[in-house]
Protein backbone atom coordinates (compact mmCIF):
# COMPACT_ATOMS: atom_id res chain seq x y z
CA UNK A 1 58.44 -16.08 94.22
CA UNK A 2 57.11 -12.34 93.76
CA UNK A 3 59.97 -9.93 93.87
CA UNK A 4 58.80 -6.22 94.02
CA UNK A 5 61.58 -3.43 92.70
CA UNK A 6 61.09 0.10 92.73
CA UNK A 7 60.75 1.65 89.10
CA UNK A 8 62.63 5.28 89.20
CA UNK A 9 62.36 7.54 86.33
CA UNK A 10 64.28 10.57 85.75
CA UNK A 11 62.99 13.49 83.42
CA UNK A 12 65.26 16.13 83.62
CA UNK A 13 65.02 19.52 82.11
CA UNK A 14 67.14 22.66 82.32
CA UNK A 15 66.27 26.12 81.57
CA UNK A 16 68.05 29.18 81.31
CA UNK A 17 71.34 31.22 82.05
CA UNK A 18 71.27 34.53 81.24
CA UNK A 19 74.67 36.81 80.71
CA UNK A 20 75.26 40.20 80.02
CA UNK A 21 76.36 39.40 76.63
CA UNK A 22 73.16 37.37 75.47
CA UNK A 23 71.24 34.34 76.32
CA UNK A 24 72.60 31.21 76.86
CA UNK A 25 70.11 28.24 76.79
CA UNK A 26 70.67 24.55 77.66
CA UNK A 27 68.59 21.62 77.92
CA UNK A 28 69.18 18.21 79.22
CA UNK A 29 67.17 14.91 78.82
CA UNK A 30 67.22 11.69 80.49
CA UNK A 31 65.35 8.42 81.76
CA UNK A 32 66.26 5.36 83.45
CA UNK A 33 63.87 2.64 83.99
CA UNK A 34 63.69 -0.67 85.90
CA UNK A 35 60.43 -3.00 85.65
CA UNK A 36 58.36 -3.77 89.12
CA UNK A 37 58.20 -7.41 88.76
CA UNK A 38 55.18 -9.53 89.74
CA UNK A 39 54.07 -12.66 89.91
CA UNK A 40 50.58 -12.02 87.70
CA UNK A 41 52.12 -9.25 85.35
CA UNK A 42 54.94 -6.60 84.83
CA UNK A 43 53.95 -3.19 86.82
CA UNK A 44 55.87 -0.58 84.29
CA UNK A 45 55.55 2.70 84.27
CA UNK A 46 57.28 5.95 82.39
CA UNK A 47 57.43 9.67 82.72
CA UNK A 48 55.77 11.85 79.84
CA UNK A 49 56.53 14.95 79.30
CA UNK A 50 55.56 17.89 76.88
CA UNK A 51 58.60 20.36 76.83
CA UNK A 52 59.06 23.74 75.68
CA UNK A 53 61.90 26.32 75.13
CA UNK A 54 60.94 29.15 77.79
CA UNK A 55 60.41 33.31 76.82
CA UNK A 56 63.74 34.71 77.27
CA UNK A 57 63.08 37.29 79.47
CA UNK A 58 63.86 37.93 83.25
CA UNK A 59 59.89 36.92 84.36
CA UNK A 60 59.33 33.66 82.19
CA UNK A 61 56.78 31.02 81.46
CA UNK A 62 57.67 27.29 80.06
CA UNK A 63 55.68 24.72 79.65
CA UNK A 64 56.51 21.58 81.14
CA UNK A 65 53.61 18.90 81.06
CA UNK A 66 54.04 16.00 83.46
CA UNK A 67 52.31 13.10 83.36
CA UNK A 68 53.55 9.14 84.34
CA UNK A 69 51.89 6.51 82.29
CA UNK A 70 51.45 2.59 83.02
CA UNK A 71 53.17 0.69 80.30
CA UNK A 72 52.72 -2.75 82.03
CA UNK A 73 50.43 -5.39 81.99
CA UNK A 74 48.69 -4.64 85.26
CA UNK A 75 46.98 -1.46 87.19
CA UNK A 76 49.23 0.48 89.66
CA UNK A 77 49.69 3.23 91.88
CA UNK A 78 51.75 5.94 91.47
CA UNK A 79 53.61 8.52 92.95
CA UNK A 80 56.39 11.38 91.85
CA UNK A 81 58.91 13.24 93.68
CA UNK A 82 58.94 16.69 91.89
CA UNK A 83 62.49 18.40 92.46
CA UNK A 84 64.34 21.47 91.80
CA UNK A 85 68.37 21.22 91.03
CA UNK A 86 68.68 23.84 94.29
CA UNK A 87 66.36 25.25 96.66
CA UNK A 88 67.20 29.17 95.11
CA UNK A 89 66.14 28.19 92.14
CA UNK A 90 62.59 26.29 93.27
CA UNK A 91 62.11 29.46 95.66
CA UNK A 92 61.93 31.64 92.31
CA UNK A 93 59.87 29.25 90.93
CA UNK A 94 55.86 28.68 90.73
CA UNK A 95 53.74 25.46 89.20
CA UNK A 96 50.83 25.74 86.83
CA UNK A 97 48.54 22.82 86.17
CA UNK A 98 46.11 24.84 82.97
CA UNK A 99 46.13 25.43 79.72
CA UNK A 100 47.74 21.89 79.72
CA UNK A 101 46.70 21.45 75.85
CA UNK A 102 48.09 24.37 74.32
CA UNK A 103 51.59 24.78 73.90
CA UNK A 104 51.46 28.17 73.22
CA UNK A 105 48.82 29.59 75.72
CA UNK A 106 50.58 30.14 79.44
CA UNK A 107 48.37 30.24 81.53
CA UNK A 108 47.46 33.28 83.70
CA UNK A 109 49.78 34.35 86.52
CA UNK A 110 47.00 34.01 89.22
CA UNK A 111 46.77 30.23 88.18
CA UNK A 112 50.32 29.64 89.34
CA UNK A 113 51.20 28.38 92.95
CA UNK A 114 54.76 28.27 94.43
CA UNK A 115 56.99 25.50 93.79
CA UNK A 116 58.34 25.85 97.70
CA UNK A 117 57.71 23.00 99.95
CA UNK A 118 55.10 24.86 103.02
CA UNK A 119 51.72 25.67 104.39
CA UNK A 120 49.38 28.13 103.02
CA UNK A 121 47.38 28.81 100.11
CA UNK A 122 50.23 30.20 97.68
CA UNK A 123 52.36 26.70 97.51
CA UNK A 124 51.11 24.64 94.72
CA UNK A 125 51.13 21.24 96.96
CA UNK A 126 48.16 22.92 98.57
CA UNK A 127 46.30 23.46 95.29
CA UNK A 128 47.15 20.12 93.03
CA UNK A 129 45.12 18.99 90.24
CA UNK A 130 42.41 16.35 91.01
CA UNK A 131 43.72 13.09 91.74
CA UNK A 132 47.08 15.04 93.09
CA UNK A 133 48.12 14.78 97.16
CA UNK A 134 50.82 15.71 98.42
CA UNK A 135 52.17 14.31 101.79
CA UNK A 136 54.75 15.53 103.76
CA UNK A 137 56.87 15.84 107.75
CA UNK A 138 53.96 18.12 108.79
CA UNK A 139 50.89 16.45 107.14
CA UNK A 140 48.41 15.52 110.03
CA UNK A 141 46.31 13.90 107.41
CA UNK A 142 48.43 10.92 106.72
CA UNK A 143 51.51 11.14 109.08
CA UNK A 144 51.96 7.26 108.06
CA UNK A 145 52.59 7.43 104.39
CA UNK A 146 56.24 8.37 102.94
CA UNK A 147 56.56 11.57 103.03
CA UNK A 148 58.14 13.68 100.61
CA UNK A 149 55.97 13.03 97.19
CA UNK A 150 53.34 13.62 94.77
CA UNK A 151 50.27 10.82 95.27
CA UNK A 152 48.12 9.91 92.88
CA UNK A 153 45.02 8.52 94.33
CA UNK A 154 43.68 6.51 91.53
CA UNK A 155 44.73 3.50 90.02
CA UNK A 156 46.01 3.88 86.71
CA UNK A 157 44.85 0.80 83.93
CA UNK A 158 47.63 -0.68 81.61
CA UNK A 159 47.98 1.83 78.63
CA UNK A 160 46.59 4.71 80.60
CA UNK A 161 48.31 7.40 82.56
CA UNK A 162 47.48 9.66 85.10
CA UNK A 163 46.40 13.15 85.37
CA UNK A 164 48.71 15.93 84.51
CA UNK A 165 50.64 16.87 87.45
CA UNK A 166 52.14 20.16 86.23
CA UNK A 167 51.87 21.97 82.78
CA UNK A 168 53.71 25.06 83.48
CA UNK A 169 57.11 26.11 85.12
CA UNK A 170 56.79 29.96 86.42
CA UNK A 171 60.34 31.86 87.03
CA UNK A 172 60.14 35.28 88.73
CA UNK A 173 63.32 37.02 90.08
CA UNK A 174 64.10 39.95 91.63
CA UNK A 175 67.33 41.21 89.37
CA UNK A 176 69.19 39.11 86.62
CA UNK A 177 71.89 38.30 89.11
CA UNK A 178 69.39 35.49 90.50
CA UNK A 179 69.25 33.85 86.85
CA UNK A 180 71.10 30.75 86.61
CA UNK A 181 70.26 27.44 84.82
CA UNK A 182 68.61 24.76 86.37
CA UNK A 183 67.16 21.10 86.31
CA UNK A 184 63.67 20.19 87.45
CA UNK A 185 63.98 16.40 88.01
CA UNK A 186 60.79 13.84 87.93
CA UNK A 187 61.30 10.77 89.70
CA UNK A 188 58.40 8.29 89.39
CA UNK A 189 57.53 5.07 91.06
CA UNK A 190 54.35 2.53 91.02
CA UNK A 191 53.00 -0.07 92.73
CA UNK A 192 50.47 -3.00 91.57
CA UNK A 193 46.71 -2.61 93.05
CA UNK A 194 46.36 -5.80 93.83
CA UNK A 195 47.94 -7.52 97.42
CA UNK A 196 50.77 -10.15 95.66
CA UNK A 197 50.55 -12.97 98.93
CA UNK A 198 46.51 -12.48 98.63
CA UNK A 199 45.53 -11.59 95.75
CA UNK A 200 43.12 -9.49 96.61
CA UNK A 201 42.74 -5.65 95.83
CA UNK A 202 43.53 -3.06 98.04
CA UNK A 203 41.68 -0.33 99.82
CA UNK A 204 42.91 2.61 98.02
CA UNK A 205 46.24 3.97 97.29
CA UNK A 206 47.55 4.07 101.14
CA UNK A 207 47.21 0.66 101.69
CA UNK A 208 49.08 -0.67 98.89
CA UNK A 209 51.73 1.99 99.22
CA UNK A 210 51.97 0.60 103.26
CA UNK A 211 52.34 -3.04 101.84
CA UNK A 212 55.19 -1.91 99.21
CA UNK A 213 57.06 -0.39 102.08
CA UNK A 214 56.86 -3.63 103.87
């Protein structure tokens, strides 16, 4: 009998508080992880992630590269809810997908899109990396699909993993009273490409995520 089980991943980093008397920095990390079952294979997946202490200054760069990579024995979807710890903090923030390979090199600031959830050009899920959708309450494009996350449209082979969905975090405030440490949480799930009561493959990445929703 197939059983099908989400697989949730956590990456969580924080940043920065900054006091009067100095800078105060503290990072967290942690995972959890439950295998997809199948009947033909394990669907596994886990969140990657290159990490770097930010500039400690009030308008900072840090890179933080994201990418979720299929550890089972079978190709799968996947998709990523992409969170801030509050809603003050993610309207300070912006997303960067360059300069992904160098850990040193931010990017420049025109690259960076904000992290707030809207319409328009200057939100970043309007301007993701190829392979990247993001769907939505107000999408008119795919009103059926869960909304709320980060879709990536291609199936992702055993041992591979998908495109970089971020590789920079942007912080901009107005005065240092706005500064205040944070999380940025990754949550990742997958489904298998192929239809478990057929056995045949799906469409594309709508149609499988339909049949894992039941």
């Amino acid at each position: 009998m197939t059983q099908k089980k989400k697989n949730v991943l956590a990456a969580v980093s924080g940043v920065v508080l900054l006091c009067a008397a100095g800078v105060l920095l503290a990072y967290f990390g942690a995972k959890d992880k439950e295998p997809n079952m199948v009947g033909v294979g394990e669907d596994k997946i886990v969140v990657t992630e290159a990490f770097t202490q930010p500039n400690q200054e009030q308008d900072f760069k840090y890179r933080k590269l994201v990418k979720i990579k299929n550890t089972g024995e079978i190709p799968c979807y996947v998709r990523v809810r992409l969170e801030f710890s509050n809603s003050e903090v993610q309207n300070c923030a912006s997303l960067s997908a360059a300069n992904q390979g160098d850990a040193d090199d931010a990017p420049a600031d025109d690259t960076f899109k904000s992290a707030k959830i809207g319409q328009g050009n200057d939100c970043y899920i309007n301007n993701l990396p190829e392979g990247w959708v993001y769907v939505w309450d107000e999408s008119t494009v795919s009103p059926d699909v869960t909304h709320g996350y980060y879709y990536y449209t291609k199936p992702v082979a055993p041992g591979e993993s998908t495109d970089a969905l971020i590789s920079w975090v942007r912080m901009q405030y107005e005065d240092t009273s706005m500064i205040q440490a944070h999380d940025v949480y990754v949550y990742a799930e997958s489904v298998q490409t192929v239809d478990a009561n057929t056995g045949t493959e799906f469409t594309d990445w709508k149609n499988a995520w339909h049949s894992f929703a039941g």
